[in-house]
N, C-alpha and C. Protein backbone atom coordinates (compact mmCIF):
# COMPACT_ATOMS: atom_id res chain seq x y z
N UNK A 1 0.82 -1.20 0.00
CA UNK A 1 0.00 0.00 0.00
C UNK A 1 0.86 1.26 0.00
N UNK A 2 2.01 1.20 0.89
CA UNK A 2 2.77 2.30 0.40
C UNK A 2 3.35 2.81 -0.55
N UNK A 3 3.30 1.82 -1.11
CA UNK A 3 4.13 1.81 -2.77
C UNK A 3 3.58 3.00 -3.43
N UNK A 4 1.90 2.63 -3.11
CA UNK A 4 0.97 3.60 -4.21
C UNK A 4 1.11 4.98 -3.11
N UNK A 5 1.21 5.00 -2.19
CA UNK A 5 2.01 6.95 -1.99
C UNK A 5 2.02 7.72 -2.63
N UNK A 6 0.86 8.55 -2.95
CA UNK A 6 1.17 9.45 -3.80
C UNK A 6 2.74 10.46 -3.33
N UNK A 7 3.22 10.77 -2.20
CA UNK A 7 3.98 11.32 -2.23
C UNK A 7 5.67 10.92 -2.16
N UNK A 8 5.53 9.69 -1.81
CA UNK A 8 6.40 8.68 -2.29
C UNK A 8 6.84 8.49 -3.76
N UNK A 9 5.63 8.83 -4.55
CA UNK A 9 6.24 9.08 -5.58
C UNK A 9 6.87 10.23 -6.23
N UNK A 10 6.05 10.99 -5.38
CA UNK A 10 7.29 12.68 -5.68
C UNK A 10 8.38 12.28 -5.03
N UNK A 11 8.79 11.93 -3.96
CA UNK A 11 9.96 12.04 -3.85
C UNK A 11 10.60 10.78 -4.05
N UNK A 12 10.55 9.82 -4.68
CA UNK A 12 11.12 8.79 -5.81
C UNK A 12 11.16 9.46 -7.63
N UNK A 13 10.74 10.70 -7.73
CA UNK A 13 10.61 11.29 -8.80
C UNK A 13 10.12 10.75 -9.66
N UNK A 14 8.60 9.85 -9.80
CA UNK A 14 7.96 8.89 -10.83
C UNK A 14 7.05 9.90 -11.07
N UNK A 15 6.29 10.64 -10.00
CA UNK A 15 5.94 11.75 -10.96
C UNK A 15 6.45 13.17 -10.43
N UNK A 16 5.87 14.24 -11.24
CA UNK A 16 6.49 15.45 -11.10
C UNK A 16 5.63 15.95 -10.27
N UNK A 17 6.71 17.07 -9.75
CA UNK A 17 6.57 17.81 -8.35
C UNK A 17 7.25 19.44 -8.42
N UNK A 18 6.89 20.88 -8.55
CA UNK A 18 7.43 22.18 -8.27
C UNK A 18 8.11 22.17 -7.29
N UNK A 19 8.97 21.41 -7.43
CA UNK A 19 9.73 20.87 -5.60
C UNK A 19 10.47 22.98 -5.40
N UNK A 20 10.25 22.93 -4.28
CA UNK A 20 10.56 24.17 -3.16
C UNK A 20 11.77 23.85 -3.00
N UNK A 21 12.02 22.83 -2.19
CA UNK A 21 13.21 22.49 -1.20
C UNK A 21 13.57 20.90 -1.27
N UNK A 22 14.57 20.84 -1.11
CA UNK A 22 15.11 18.99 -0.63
C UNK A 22 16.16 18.95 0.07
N UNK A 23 16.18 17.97 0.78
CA UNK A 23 17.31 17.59 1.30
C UNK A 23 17.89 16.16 1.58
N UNK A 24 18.57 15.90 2.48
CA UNK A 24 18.45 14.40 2.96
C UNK A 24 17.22 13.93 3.84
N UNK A 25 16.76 14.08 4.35
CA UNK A 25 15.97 14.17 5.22
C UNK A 25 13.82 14.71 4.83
N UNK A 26 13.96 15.58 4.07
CA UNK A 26 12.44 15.98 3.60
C UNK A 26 12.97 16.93 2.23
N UNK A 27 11.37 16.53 1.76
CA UNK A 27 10.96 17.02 0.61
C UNK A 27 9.54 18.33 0.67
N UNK A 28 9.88 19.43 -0.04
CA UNK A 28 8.53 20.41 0.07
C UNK A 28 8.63 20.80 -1.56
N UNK A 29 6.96 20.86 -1.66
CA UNK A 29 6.84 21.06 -2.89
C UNK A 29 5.58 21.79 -2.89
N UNK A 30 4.98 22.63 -3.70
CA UNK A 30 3.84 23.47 -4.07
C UNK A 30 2.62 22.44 -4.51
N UNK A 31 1.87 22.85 -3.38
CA UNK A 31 0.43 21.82 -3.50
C UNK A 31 -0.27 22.40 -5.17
N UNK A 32 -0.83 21.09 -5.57
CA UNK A 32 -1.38 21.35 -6.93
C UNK A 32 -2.73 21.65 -6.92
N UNK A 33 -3.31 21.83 -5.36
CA UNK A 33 -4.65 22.43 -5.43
C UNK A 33 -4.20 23.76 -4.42
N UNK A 34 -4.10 25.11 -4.36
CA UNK A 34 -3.43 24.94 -3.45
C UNK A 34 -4.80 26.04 -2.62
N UNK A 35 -4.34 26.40 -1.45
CA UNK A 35 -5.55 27.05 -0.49
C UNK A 35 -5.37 28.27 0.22
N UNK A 36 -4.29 29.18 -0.31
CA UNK A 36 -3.69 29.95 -0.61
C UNK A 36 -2.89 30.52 -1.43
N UNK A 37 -2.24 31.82 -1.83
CA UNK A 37 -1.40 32.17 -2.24
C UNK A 37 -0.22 31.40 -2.22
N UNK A 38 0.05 30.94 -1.30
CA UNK A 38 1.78 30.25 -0.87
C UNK A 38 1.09 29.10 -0.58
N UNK A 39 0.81 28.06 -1.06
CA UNK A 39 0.98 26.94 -0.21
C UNK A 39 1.87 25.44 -0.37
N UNK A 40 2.97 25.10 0.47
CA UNK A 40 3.58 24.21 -0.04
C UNK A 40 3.58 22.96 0.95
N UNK A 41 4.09 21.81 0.70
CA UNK A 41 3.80 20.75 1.35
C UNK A 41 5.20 20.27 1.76
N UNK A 42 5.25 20.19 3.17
CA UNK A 42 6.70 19.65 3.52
C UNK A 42 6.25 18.44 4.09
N UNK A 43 7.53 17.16 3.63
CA UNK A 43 7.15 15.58 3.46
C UNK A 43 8.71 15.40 4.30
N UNK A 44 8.65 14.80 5.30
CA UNK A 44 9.53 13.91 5.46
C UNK A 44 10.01 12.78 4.49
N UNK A 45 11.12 12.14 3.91
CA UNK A 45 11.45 11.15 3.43
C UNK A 45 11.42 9.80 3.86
N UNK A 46 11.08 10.03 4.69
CA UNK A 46 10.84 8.64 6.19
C UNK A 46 9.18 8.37 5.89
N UNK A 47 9.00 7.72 5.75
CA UNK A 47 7.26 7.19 5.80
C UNK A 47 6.54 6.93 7.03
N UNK A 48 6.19 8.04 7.39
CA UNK A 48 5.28 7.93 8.65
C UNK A 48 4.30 8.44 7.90
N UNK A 49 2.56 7.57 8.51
CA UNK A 49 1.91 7.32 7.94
C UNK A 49 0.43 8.67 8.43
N UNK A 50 1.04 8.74 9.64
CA UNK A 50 0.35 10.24 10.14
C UNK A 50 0.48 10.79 11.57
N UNK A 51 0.63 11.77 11.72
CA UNK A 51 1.16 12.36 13.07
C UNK A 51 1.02 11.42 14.44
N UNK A 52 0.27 10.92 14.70
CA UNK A 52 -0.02 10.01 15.81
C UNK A 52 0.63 8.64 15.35
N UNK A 53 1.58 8.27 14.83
CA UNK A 53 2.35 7.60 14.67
C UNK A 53 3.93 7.95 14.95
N UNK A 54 3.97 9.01 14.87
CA UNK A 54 5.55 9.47 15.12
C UNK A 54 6.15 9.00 16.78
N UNK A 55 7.20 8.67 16.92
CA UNK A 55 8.02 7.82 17.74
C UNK A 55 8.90 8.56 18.27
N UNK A 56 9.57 9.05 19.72
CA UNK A 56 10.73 9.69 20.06
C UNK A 56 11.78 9.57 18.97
N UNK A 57 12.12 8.66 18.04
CA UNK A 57 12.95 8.40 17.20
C UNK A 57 12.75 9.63 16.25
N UNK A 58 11.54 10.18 16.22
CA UNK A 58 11.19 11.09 15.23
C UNK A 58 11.23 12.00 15.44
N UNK A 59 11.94 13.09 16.62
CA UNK A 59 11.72 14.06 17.26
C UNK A 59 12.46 15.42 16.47
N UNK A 60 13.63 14.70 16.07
CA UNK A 60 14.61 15.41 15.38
C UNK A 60 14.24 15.81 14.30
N UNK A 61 13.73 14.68 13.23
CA UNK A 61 12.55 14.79 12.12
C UNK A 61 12.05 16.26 12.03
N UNK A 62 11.20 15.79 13.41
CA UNK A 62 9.78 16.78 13.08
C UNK A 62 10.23 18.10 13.28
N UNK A 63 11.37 18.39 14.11
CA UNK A 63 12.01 19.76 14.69
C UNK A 63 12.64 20.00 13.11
N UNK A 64 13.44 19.32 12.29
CA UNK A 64 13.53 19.46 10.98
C UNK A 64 12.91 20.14 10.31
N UNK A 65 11.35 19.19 10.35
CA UNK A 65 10.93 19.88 9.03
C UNK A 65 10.08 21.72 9.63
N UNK A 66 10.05 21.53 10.62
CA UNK A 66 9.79 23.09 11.13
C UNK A 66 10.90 24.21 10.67
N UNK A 67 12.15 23.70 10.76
CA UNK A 67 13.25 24.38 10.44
C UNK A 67 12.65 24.94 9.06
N UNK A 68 12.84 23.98 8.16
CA UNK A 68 12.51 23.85 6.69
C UNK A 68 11.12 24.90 6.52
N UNK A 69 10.16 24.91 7.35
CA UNK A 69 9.28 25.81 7.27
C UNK A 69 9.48 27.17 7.35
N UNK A 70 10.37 27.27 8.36
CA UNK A 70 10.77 28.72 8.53
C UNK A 70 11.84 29.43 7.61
N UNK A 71 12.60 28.57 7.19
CA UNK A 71 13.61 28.82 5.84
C UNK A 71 12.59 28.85 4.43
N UNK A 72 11.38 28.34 4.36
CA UNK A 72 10.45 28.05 3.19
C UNK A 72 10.01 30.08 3.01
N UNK A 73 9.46 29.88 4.46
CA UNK A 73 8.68 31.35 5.05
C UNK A 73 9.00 32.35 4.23
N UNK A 74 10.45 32.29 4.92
CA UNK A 74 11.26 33.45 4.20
C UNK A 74 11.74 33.64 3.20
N UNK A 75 12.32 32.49 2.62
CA UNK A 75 12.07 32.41 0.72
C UNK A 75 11.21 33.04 -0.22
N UNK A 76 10.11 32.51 0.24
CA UNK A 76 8.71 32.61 -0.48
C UNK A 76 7.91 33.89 0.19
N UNK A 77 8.65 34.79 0.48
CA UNK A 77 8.02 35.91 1.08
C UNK A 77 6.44 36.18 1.99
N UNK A 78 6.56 35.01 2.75
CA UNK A 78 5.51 35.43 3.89
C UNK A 78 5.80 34.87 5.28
N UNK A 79 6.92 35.14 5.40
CA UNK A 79 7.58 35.13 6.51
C UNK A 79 6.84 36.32 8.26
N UNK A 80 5.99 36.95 7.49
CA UNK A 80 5.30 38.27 8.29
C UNK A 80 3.79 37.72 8.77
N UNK A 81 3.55 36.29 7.77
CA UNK A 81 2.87 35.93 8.65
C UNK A 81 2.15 34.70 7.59
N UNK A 82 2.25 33.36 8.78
CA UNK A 82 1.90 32.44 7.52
C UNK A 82 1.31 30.92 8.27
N UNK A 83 0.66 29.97 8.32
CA UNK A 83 0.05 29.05 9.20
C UNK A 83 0.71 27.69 8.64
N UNK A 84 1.22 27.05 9.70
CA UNK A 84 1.64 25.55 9.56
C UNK A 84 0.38 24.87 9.87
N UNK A 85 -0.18 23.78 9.00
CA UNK A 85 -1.07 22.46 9.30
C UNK A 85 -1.14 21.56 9.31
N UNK A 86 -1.02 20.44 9.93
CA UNK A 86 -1.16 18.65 10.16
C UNK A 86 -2.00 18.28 10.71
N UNK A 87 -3.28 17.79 9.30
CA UNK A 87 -3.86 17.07 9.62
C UNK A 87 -3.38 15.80 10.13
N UNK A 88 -4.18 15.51 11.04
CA UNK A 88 -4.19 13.75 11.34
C UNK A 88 -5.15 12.99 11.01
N UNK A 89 -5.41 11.98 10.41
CA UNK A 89 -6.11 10.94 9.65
C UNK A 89 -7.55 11.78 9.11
N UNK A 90 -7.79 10.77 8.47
CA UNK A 90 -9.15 10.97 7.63
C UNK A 90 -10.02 12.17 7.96
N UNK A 91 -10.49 12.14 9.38
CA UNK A 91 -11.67 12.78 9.80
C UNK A 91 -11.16 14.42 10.05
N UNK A 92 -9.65 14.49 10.31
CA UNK A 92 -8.87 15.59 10.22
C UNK A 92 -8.89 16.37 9.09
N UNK A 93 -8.82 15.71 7.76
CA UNK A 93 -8.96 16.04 6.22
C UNK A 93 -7.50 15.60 5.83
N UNK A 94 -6.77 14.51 6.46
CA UNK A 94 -5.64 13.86 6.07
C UNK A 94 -6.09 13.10 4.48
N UNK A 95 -5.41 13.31 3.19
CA UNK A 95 -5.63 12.36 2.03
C UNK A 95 -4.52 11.59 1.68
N UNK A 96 -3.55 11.61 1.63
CA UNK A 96 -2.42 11.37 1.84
C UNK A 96 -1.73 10.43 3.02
N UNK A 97 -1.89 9.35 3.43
CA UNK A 97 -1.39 8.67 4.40
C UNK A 97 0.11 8.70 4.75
N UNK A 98 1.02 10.35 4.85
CA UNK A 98 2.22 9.89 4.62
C UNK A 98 2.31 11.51 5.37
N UNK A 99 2.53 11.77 6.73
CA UNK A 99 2.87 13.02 7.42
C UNK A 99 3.25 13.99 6.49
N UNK A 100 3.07 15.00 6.71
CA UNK A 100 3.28 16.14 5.61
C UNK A 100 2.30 17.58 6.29
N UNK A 101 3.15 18.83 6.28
CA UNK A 101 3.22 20.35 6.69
C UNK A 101 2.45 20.71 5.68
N UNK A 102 1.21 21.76 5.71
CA UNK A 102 1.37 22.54 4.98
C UNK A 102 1.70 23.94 5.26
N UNK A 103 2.18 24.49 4.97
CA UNK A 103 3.48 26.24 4.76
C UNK A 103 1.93 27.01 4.02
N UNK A 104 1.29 27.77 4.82
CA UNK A 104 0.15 28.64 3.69
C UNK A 104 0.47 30.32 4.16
N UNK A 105 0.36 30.49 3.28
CA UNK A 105 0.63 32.10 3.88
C UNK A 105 0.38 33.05 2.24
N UNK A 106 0.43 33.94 2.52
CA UNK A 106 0.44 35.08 1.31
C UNK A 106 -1.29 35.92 1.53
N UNK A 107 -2.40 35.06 2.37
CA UNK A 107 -3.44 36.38 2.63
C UNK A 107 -3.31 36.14 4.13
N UNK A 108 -4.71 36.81 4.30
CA UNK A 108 -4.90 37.02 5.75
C UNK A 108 -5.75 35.40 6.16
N UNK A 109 -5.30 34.82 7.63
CA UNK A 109 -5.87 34.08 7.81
C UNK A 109 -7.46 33.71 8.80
N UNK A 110 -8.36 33.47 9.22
CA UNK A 110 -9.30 33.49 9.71
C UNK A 110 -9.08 32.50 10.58
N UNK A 111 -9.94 32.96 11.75
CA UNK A 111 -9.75 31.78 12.50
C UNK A 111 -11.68 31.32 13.26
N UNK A 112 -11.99 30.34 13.62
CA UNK A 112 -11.27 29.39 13.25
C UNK A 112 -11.26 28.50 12.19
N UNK A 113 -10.30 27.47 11.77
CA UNK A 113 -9.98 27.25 10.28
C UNK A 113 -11.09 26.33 9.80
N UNK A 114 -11.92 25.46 10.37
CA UNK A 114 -12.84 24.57 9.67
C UNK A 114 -13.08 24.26 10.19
């Protein structure tokens, strides 16, 4: 089942991706629906399947890909003000079974979100 990952396959490069950023460690790329002005998707390279799965082993990970958010921020000019999101499973609006940030920023945000 992981195989079919959709984001597994961006970052196996089988299909294409506006990749943002890479590294050893995670992949961010510009969502193809997106829900803002800025919105990009930061993926760990590690396959965790959704936030309530992550393990002390993963701590470093996740402090990672925050890094990566805040270096994204400021790249992509909305560093002044911009919302990190992780869903967790289905009922969250998780589609994707594979942990992943979204970076939204570029309007004003409302709260609360849904």
């Amino acid at each position: 089942m992981m195989a079919d990952n959709l984001f597994l396959k961006i970052i196996n490069k089988t299909i294409p991706a506006k990749i943002a950023y890479e590294d050893d460690l995670c992949l961010a790329f510009h969502d193809i629906n997106p829900q803002a002005p800025t919105h990009v998707l930061i993926i760990p390279k590690k396959v965790i399947r959704t936030h309530d799965e992550l393990t002390a082993e993963d701590q470093s990970l996740l402090g990672h890909l925050h890094l990566v958010a805040i270096k994204l921020a400021k790249e992509l000019g909305v560093a002044s003000g911009y919302r990190l999101v992780i869903n967790c499973r289905e009922q969250a609006g998780q589609t994707v079974p594979h942990l992943h940030l979204h970076l939204l920023g570029g309007r004003d945000m409302t709260w609360p979100p849904g």
